[in-house]
N, C-alpha and C. Protein backbone atom coordinates (compact mmCIF):
# COMPACT_ATOMS: atom_id res chain seq x y z
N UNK A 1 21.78 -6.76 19.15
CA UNK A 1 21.83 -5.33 19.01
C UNK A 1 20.40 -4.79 19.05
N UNK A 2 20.11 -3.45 19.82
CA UNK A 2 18.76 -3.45 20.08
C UNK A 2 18.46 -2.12 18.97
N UNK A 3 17.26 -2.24 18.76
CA UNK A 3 17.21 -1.91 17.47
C UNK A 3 15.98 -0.36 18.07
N UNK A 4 16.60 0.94 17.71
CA UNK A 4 15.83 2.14 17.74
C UNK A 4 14.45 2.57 16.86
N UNK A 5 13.82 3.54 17.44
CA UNK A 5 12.29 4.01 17.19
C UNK A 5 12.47 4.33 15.52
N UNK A 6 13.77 4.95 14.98
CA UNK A 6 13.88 5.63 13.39
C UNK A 6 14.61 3.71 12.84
N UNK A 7 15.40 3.27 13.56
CA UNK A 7 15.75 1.99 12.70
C UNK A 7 14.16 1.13 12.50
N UNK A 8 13.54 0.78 13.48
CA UNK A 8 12.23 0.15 13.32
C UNK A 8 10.97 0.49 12.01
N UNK A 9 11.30 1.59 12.34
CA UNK A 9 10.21 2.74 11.22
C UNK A 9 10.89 2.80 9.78
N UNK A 10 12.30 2.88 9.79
CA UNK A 10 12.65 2.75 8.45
C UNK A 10 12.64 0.96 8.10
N UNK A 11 13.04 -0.44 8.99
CA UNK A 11 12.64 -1.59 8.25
C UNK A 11 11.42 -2.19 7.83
N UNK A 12 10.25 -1.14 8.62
CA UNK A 12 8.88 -1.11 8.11
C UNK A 12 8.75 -0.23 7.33
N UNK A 13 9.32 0.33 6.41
CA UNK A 13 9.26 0.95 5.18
C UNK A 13 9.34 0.47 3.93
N UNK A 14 10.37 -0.59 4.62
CA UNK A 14 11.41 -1.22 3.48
C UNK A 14 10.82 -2.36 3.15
N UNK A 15 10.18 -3.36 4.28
CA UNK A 15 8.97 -4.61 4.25
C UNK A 15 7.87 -3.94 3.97
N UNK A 16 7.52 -2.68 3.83
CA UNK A 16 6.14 -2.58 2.93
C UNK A 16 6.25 -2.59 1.24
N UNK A 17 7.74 -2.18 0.98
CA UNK A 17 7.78 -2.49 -0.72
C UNK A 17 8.45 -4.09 -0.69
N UNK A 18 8.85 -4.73 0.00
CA UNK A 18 9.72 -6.08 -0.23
C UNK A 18 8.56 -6.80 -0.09
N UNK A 19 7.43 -6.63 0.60
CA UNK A 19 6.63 -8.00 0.87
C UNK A 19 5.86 -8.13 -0.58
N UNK A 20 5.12 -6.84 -0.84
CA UNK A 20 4.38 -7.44 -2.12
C UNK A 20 5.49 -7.84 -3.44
N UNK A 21 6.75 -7.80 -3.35
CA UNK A 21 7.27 -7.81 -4.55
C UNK A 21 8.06 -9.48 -4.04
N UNK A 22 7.92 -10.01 -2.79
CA UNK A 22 7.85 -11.18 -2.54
C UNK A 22 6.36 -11.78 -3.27
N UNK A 23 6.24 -11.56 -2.79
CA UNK A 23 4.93 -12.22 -3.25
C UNK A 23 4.61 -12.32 -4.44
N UNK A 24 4.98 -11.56 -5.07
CA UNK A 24 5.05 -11.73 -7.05
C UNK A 24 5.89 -12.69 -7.40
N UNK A 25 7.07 -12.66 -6.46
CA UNK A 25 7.74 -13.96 -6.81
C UNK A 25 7.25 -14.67 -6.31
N UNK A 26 6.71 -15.56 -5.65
CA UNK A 26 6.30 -16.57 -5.07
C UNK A 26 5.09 -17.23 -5.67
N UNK A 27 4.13 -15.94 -6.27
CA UNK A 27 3.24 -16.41 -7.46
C UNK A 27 3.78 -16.66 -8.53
N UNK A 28 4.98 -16.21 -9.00
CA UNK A 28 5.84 -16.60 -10.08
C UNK A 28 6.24 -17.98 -10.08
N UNK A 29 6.50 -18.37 -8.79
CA UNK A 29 7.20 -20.20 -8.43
C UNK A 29 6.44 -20.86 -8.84
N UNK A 30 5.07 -20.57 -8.32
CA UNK A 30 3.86 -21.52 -7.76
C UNK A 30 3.12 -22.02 -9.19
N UNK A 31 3.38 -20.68 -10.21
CA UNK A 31 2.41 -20.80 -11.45
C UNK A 31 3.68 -21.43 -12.75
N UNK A 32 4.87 -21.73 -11.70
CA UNK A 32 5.58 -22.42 -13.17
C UNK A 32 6.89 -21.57 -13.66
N UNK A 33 6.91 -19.93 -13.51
CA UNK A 33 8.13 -19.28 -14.27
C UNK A 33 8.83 -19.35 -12.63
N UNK A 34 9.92 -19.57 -12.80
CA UNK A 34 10.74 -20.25 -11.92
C UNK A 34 11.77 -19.31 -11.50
N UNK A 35 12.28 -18.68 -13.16
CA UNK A 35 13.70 -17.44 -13.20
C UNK A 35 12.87 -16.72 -12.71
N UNK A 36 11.40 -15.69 -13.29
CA UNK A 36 10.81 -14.60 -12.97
C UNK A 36 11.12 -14.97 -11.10
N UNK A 37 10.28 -15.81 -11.02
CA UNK A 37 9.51 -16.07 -9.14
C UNK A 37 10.83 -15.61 -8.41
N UNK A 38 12.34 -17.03 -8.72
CA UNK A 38 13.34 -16.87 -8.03
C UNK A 38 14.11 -15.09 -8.28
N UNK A 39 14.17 -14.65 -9.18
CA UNK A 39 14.64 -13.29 -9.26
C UNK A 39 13.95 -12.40 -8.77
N UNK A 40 12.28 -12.06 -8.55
CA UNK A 40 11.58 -11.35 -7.60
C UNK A 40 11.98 -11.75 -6.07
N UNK A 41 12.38 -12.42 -5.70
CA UNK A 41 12.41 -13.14 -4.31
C UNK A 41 13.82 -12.43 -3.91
N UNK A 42 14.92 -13.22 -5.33
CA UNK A 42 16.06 -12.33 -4.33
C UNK A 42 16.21 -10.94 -4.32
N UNK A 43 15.05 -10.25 -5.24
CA UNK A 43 15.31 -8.91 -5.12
C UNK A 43 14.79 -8.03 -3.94
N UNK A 44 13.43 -8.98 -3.36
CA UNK A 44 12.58 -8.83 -2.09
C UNK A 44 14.04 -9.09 -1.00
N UNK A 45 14.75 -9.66 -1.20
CA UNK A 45 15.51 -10.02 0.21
C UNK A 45 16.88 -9.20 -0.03
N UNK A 46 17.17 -9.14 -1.45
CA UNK A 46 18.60 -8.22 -1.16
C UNK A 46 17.77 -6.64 -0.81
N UNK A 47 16.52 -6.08 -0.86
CA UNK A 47 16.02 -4.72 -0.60
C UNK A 47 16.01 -4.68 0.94
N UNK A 48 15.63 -6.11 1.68
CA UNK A 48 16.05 -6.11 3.42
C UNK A 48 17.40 -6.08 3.89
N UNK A 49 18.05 -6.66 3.08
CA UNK A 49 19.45 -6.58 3.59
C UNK A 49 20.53 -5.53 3.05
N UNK A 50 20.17 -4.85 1.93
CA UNK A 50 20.64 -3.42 2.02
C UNK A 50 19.68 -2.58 2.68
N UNK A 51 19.00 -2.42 3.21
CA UNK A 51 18.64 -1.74 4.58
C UNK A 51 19.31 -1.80 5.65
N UNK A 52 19.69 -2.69 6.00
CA UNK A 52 20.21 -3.06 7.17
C UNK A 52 21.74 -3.35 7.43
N UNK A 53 21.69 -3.64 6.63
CA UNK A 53 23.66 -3.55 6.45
C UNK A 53 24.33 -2.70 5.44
N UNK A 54 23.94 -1.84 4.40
CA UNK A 54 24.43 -0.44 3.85
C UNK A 54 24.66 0.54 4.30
N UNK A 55 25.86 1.26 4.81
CA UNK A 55 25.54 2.30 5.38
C UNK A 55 25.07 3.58 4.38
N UNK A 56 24.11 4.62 4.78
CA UNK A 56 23.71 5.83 3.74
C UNK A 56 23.86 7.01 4.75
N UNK A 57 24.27 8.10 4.25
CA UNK A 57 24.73 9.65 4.40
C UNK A 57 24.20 9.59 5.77
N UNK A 58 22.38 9.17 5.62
CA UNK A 58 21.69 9.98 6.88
C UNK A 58 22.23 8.86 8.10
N UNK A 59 22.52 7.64 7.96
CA UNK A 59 23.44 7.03 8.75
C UNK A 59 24.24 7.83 9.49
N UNK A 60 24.81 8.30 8.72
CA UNK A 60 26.25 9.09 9.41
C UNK A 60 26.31 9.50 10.54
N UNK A 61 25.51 10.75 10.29
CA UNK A 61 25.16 11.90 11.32
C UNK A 61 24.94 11.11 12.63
N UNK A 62 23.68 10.15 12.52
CA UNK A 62 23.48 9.40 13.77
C UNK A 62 24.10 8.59 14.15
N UNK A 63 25.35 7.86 13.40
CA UNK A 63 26.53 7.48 14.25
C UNK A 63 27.98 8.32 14.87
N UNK A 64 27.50 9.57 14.19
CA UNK A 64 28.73 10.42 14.76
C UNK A 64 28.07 11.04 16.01
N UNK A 65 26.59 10.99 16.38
CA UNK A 65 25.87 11.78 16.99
C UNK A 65 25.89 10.44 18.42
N UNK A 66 25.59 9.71 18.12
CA UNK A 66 25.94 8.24 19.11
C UNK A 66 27.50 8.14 19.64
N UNK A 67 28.62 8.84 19.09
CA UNK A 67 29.77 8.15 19.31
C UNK A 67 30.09 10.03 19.91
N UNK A 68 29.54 10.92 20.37
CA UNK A 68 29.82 12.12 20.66
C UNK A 68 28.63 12.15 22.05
N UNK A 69 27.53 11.29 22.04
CA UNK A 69 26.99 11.10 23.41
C UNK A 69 27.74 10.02 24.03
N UNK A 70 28.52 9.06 23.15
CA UNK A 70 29.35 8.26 24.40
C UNK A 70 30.89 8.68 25.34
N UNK A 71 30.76 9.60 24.09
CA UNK A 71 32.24 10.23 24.62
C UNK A 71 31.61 11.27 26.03
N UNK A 72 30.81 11.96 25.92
CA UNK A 72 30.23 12.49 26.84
C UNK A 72 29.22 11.65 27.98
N UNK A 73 28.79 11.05 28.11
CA UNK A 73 28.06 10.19 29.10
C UNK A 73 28.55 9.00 29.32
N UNK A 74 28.59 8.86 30.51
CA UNK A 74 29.33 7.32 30.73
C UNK A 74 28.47 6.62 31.72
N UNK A 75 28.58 5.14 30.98
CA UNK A 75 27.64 4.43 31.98
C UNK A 75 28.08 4.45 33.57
N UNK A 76 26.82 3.71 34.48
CA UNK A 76 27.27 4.36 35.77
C UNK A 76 27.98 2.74 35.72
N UNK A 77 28.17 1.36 35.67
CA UNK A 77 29.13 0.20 35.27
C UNK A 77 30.54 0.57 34.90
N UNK A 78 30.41 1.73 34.65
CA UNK A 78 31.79 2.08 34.01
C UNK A 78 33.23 2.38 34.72
């Protein structure tokens, strides 16, 4: 699935707060607290994957707005 100019810009939003809060966990592993490290980590990775697979409000619009240019434009394959 190819991924748009506002999807790109919003998962680089989302990897600018997930990476450093990876990384707290990972200094958490490295220095010994194990629960802290592993619970920063999955919270770094469940914040990428509710990005990307949650749908939210402003979603909407741009899938009703996608499914109202397909109804109107048709590929020339078609």
């Amino acid at each position: 699935m190819s991924r748009g100019i506002i999807d790109t810009l919003q998962l680089g939003a989302t990897l600018l707060f997930a990476i450093p809060i990876a990384y707290v966990g990972a200094d958490f592993l490295f220095s010994g607290r194990t629960l802290f490290g592993a619970g920063f980590l999955a919270i770094a990775v469940l914040m990428v994957l509710a990005e990307e697979y949650l749908t939210t409000p402003g979603d909407l619009t741009g899938k009703a707005a996608e499914k109202a240019v397909g109804a109107v434009a048709k590929d020339e394959d078609e």
